[in-house]
C-alpha atoms as a PDB file:
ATOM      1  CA  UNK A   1      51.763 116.682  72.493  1.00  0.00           C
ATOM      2  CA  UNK A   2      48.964 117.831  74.445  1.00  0.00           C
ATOM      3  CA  UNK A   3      50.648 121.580  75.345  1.00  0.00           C
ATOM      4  CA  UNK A   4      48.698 122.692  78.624  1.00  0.00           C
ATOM      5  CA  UNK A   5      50.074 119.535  79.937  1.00  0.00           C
ATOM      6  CA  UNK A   6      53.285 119.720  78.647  1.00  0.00           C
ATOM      7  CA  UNK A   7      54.254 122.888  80.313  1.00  0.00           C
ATOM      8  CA  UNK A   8      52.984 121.863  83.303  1.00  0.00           C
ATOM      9  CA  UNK A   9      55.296 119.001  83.221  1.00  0.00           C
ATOM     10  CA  UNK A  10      58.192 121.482  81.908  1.00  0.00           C
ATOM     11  CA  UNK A  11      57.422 123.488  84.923  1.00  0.00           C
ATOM     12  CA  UNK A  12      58.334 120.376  87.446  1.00  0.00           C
ATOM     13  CA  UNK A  13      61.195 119.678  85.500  1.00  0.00           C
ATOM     14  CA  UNK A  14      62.184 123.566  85.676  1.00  0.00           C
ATOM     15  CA  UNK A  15      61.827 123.085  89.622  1.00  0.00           C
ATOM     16  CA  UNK A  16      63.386 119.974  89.587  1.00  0.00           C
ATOM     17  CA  UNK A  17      67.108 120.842  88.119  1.00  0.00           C
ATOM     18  CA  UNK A  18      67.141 124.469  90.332  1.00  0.00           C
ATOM     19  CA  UNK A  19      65.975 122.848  93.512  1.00  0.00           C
ATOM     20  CA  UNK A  20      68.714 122.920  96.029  1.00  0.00           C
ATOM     21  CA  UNK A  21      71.208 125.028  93.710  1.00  0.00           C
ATOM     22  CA  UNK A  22      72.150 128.299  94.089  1.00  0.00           C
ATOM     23  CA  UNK A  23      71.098 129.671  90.817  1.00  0.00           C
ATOM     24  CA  UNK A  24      68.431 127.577  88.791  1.00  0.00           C
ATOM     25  CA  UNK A  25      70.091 126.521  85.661  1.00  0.00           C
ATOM     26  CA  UNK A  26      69.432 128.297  82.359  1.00  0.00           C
ATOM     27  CA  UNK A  27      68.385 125.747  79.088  1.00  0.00           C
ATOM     28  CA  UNK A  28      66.393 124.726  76.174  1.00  0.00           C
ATOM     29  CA  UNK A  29      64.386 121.582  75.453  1.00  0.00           C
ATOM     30  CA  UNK A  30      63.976 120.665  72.129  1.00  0.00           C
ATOM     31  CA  UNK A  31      60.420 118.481  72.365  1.00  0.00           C
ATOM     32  CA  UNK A  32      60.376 116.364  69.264  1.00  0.00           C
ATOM     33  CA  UNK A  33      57.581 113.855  68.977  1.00  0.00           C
ATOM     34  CA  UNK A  34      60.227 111.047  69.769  1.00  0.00           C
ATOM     35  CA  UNK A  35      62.162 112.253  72.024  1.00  0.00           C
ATOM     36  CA  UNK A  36      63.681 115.568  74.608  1.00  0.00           C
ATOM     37  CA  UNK A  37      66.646 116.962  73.911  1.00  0.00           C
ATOM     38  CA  UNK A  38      68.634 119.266  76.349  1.00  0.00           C
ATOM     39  CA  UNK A  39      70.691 122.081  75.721  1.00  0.00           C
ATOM     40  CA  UNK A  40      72.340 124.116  78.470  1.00  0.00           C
ATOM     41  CA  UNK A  41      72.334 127.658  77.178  1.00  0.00           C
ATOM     42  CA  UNK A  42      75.301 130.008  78.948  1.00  0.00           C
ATOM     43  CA  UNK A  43      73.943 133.458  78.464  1.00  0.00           C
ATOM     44  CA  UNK A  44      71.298 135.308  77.505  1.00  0.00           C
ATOM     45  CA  UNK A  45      72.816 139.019  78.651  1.00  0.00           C
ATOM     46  CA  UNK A  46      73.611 140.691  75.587  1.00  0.00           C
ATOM     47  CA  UNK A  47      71.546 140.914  72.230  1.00  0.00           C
ATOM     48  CA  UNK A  48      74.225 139.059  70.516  1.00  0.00           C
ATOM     49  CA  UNK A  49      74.119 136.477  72.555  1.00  0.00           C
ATOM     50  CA  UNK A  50      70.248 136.184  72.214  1.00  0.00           C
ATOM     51  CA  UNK A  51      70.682 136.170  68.511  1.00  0.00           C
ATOM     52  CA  UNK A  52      73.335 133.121  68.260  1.00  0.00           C
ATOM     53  CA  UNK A  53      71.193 131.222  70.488  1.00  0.00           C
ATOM     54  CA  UNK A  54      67.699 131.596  68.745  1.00  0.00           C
ATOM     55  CA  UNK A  55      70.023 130.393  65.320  1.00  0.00           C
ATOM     56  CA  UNK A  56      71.408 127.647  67.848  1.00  0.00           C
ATOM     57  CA  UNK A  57      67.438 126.078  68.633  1.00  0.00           C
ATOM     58  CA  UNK A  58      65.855 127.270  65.306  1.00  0.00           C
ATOM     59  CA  UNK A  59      68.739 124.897  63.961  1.00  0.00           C
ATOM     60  CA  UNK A  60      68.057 122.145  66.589  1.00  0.00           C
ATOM     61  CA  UNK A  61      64.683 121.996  66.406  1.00  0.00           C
ATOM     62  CA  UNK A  62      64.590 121.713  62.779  1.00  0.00           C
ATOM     63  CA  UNK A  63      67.560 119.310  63.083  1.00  0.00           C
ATOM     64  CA  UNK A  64      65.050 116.672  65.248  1.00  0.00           C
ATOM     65  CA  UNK A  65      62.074 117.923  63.573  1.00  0.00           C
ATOM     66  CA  UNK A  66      60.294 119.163  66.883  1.00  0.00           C
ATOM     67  CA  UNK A  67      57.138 120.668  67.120  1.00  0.00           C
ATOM     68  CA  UNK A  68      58.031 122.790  69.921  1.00  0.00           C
ATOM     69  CA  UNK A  69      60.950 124.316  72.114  1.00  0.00           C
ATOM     70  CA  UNK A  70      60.875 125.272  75.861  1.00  0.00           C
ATOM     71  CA  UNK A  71      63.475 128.252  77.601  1.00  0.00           C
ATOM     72  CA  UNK A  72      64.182 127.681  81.366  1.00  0.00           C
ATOM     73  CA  UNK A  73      65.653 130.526  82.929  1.00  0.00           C
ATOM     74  CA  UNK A  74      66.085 132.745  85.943  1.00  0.00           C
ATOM     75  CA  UNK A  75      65.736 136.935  85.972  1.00  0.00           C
ATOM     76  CA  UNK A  76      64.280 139.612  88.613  1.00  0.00           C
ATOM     77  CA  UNK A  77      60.795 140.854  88.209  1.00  0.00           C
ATOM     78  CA  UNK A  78      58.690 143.791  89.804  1.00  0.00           C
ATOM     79  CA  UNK A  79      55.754 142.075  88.217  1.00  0.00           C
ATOM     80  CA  UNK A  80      53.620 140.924  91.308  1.00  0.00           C
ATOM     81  CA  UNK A  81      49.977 141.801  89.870  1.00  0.00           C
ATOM     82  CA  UNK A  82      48.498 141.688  85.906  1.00  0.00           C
ATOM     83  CA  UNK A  83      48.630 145.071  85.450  1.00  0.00           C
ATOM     84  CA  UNK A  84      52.144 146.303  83.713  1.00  0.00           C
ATOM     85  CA  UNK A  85      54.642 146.804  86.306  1.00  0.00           C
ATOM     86  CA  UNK A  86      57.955 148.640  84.993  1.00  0.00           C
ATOM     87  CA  UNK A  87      61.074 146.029  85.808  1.00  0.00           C
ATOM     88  CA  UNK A  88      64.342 147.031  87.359  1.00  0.00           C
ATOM     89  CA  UNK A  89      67.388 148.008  85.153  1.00  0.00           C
ATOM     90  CA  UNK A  90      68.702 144.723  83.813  1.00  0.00           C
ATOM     91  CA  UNK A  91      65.435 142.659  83.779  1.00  0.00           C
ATOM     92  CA  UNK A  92      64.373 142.971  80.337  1.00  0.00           C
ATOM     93  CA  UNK A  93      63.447 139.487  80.196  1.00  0.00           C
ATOM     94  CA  UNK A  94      60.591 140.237  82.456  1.00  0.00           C
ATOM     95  CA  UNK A  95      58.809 143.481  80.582  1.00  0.00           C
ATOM     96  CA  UNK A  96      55.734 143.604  78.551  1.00  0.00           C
ATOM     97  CA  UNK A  97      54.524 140.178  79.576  1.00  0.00           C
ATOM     98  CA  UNK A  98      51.547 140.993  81.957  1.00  0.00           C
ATOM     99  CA  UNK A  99      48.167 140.420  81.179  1.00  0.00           C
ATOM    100  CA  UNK A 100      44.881 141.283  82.907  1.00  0.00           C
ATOM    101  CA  UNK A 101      42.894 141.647  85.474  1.00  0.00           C
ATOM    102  CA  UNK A 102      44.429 142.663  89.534  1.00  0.00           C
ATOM    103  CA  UNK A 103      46.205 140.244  91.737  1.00  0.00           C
ATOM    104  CA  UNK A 104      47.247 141.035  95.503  1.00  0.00           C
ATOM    105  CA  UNK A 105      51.802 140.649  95.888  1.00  0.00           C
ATOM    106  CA  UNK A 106      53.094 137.712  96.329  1.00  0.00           C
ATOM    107  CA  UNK A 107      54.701 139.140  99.570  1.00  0.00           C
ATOM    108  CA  UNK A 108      53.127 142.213 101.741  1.00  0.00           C
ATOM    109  CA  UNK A 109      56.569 143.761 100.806  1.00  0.00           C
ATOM    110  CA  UNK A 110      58.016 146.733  98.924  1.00  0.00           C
ATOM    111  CA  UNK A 111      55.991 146.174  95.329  1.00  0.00           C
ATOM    112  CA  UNK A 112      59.010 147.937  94.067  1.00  0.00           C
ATOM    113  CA  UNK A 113      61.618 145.127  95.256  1.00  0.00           C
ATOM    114  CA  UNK A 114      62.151 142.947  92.828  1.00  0.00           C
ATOM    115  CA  UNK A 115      61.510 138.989  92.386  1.00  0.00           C
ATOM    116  CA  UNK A 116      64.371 136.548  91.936  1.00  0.00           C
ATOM    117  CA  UNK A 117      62.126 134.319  89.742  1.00  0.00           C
ATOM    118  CA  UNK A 118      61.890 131.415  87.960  1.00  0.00           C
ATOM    119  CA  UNK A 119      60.606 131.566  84.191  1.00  0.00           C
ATOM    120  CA  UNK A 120      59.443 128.423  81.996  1.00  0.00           C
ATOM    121  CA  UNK A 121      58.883 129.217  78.460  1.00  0.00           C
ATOM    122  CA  UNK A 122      56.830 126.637  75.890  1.00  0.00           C
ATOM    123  CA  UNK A 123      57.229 127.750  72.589  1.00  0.00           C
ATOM    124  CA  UNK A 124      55.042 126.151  69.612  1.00  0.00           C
ATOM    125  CA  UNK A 125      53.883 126.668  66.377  1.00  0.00           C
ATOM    126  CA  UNK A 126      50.975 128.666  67.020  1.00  0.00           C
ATOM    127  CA  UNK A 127      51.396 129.694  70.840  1.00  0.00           C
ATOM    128  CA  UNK A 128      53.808 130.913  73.505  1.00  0.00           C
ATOM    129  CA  UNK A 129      52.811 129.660  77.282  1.00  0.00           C
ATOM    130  CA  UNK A 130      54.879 131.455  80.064  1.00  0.00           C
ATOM    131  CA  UNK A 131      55.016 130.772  83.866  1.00  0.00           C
ATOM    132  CA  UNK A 132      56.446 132.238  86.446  1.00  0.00           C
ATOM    133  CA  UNK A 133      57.440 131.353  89.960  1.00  0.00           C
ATOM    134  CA  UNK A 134      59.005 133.240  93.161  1.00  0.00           C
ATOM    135  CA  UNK A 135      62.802 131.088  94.283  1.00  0.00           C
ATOM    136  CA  UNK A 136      61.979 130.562  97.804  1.00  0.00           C
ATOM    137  CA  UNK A 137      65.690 129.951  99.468  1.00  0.00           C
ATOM    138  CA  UNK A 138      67.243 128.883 102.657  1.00  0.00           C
ATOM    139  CA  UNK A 139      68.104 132.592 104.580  1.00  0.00           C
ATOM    140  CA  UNK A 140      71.083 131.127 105.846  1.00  0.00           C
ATOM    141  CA  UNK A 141      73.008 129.237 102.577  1.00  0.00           C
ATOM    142  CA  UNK A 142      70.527 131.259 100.088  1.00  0.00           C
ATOM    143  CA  UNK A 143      69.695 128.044  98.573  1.00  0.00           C
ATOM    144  CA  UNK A 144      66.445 127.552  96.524  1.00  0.00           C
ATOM    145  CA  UNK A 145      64.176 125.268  98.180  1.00  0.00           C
ATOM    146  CA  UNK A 146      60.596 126.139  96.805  1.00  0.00           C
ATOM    147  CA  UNK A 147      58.705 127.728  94.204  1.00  0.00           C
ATOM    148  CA  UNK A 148      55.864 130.067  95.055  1.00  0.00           C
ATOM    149  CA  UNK A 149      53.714 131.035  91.432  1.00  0.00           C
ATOM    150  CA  UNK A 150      53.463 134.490  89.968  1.00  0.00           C
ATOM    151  CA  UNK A 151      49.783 134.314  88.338  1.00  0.00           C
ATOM    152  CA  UNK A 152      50.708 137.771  86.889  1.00  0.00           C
ATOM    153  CA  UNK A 153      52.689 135.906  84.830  1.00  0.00           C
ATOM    154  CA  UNK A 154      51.319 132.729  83.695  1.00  0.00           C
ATOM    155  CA  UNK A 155      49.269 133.230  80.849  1.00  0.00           C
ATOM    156  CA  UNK A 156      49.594 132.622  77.175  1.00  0.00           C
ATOM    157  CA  UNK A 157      50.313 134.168  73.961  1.00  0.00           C
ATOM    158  CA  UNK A 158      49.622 133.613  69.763  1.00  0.00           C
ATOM    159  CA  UNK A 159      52.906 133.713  68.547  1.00  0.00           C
ATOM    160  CA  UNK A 160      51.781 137.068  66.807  1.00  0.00           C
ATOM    161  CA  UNK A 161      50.857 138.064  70.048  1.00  0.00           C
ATOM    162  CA  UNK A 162      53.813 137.778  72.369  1.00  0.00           C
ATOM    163  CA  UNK A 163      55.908 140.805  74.145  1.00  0.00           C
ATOM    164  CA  UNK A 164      59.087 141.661  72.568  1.00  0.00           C
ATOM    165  CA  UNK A 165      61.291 140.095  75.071  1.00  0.00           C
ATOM    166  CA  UNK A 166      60.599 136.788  72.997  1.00  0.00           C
ATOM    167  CA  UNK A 167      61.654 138.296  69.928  1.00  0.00           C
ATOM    168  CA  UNK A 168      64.916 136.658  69.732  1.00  0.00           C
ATOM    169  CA  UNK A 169      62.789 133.369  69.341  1.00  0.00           C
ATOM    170  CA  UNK A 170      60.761 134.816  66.360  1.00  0.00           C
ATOM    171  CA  UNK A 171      61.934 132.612  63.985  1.00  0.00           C
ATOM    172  CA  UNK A 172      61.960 129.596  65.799  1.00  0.00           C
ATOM    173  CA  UNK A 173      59.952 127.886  63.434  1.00  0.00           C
ATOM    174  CA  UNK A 174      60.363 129.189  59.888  1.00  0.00           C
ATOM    175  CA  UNK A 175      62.060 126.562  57.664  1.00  0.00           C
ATOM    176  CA  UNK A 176      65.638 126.630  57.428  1.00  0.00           C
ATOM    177  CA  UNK A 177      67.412 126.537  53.319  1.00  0.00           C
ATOM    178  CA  UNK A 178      66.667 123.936  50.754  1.00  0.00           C
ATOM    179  CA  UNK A 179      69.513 121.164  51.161  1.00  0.00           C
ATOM    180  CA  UNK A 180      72.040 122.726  48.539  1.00  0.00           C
ATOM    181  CA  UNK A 181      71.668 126.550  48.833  1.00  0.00           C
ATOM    182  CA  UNK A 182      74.487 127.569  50.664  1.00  0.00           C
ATOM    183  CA  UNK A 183      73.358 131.144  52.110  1.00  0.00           C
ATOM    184  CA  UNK A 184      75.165 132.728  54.693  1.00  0.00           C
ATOM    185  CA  UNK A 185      72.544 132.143  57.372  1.00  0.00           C
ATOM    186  CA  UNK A 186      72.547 128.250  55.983  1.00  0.00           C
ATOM    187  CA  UNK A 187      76.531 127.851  56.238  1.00  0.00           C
ATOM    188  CA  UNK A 188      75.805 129.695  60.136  1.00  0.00           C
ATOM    189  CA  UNK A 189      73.331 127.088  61.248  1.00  0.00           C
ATOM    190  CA  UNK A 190      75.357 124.358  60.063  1.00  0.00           C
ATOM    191  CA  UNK A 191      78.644 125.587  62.065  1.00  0.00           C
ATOM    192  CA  UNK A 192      76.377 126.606  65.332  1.00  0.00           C
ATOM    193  CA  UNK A 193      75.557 122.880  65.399  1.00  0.00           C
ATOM    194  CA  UNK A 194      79.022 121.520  64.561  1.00  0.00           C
ATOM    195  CA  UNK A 195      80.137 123.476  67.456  1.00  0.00           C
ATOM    196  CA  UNK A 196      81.225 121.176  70.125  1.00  0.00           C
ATOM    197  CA  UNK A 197      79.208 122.797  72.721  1.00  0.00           C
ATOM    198  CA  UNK A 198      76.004 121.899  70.992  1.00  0.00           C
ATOM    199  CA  UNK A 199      76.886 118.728  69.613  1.00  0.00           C
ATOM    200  CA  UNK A 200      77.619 117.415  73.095  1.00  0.00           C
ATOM    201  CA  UNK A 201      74.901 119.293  74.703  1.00  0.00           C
ATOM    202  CA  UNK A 202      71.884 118.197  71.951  1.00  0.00           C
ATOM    203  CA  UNK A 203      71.486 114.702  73.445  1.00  0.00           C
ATOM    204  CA  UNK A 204      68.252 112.958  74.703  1.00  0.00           C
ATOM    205  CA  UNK A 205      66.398 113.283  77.648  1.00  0.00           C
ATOM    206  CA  UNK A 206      66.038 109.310  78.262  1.00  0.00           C
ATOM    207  CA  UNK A 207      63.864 109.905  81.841  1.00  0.00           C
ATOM    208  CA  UNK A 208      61.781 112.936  81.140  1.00  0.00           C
ATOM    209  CA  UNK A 209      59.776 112.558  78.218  1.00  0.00           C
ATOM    210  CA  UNK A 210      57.408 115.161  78.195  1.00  0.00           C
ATOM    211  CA  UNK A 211      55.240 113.846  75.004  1.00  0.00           C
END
């Protein structure tokens, strides 16, 4: 999978499923060398529910042997330029992951008002590439209908590197239990994906292969 491209092609898929919704939709895609497998993820508020779903796609992914894992999601972000911007109250998601070097706003407004945004996450092996866009929307149904990029936040990461907001994704790719040792976090991965949820959601992405 050549990655550079890949998350390029993640990001018009990202764009794709929020276009003309009200709220782009939040999901993982399991990339396996075969195939893309979707799974629509319904909240990412709380730390527990960060914690269930990184067991949830570090069971996937080693379920399809993939090589890498994207997170499509939408938060608010103060971020406008690469130098560290603090984010409003409830937009964790969006701290620590400025880089370098100034950029003008993405709108002469406020600096302080925050961005309803568009984030596209590739996770692999060895790196983490993050982009971020602006949800342009209709002023009269509030509608997205464009995308206008945050450079402040499209940049890239070693996975020893990356902020902490990605640290419920930190073990993404460590090996699950021999076959036959029945630990607790074994006996956990193997009920996440029994859970009907998952099992219905973990099916292939037939038109969007991203390989």
């Amino acid at each position: 999978m050549n990655q550079p491209m890949a998350i390029d092609e993640l990001v018009s898929v990202a764009q794709a499923e929020a276009m003309g919704e009200l709220d782009a939709p939040m999901m993982a895609i399991v990339l396996s060398s075969e195939q893309s497998y979707d799974l629509p993820i319904n909240s990412l508020e709380t730390d527990a529910d960060k914690a269930r779903w990184g067991l949830i796609l570090r069971a996937a992914r080693e379920h399809v042997e993939a090589d890498a894992v994207a997170v499509l999601y939408p938060a608010w972000t103060t971020i406008r330029s690469k130098k560290p911007v603090k984010a409003e109250a409830g937009s964790e998601d969006t701290q620590s992951v400025a880089g370098s070097d100034d950029e003008q706003p993405v709108r002469g407004e406020d600096p302080a008002e925050p961005i309803d945004t568009l984030f596209v996450q590739l996770h692999t092996r060895g790196r983490i590439y993050w982009r971020g866009f602006e949800q342009i929307r209709d002023p009269k149904h509030q509608r997205i209908i464009g995308f206008r990029r945050i450079k402040a936040l499209s940049t890239e990461y070693g996975r020893d590197e990356a902020p902490s907001v990605t640290s419920w994704l930190n073990t993404l790719f460590e090996p699950l239990p021999d076959e036959g040792e029945e630990t607790e976090v074994d006996m956990e991965l193997a009920d996440l994906l029994d859970e009907p949820e998952v099992s219905a959601a973990l099916y292939p992405r037939q038109l969007r292969a991203l390989h």
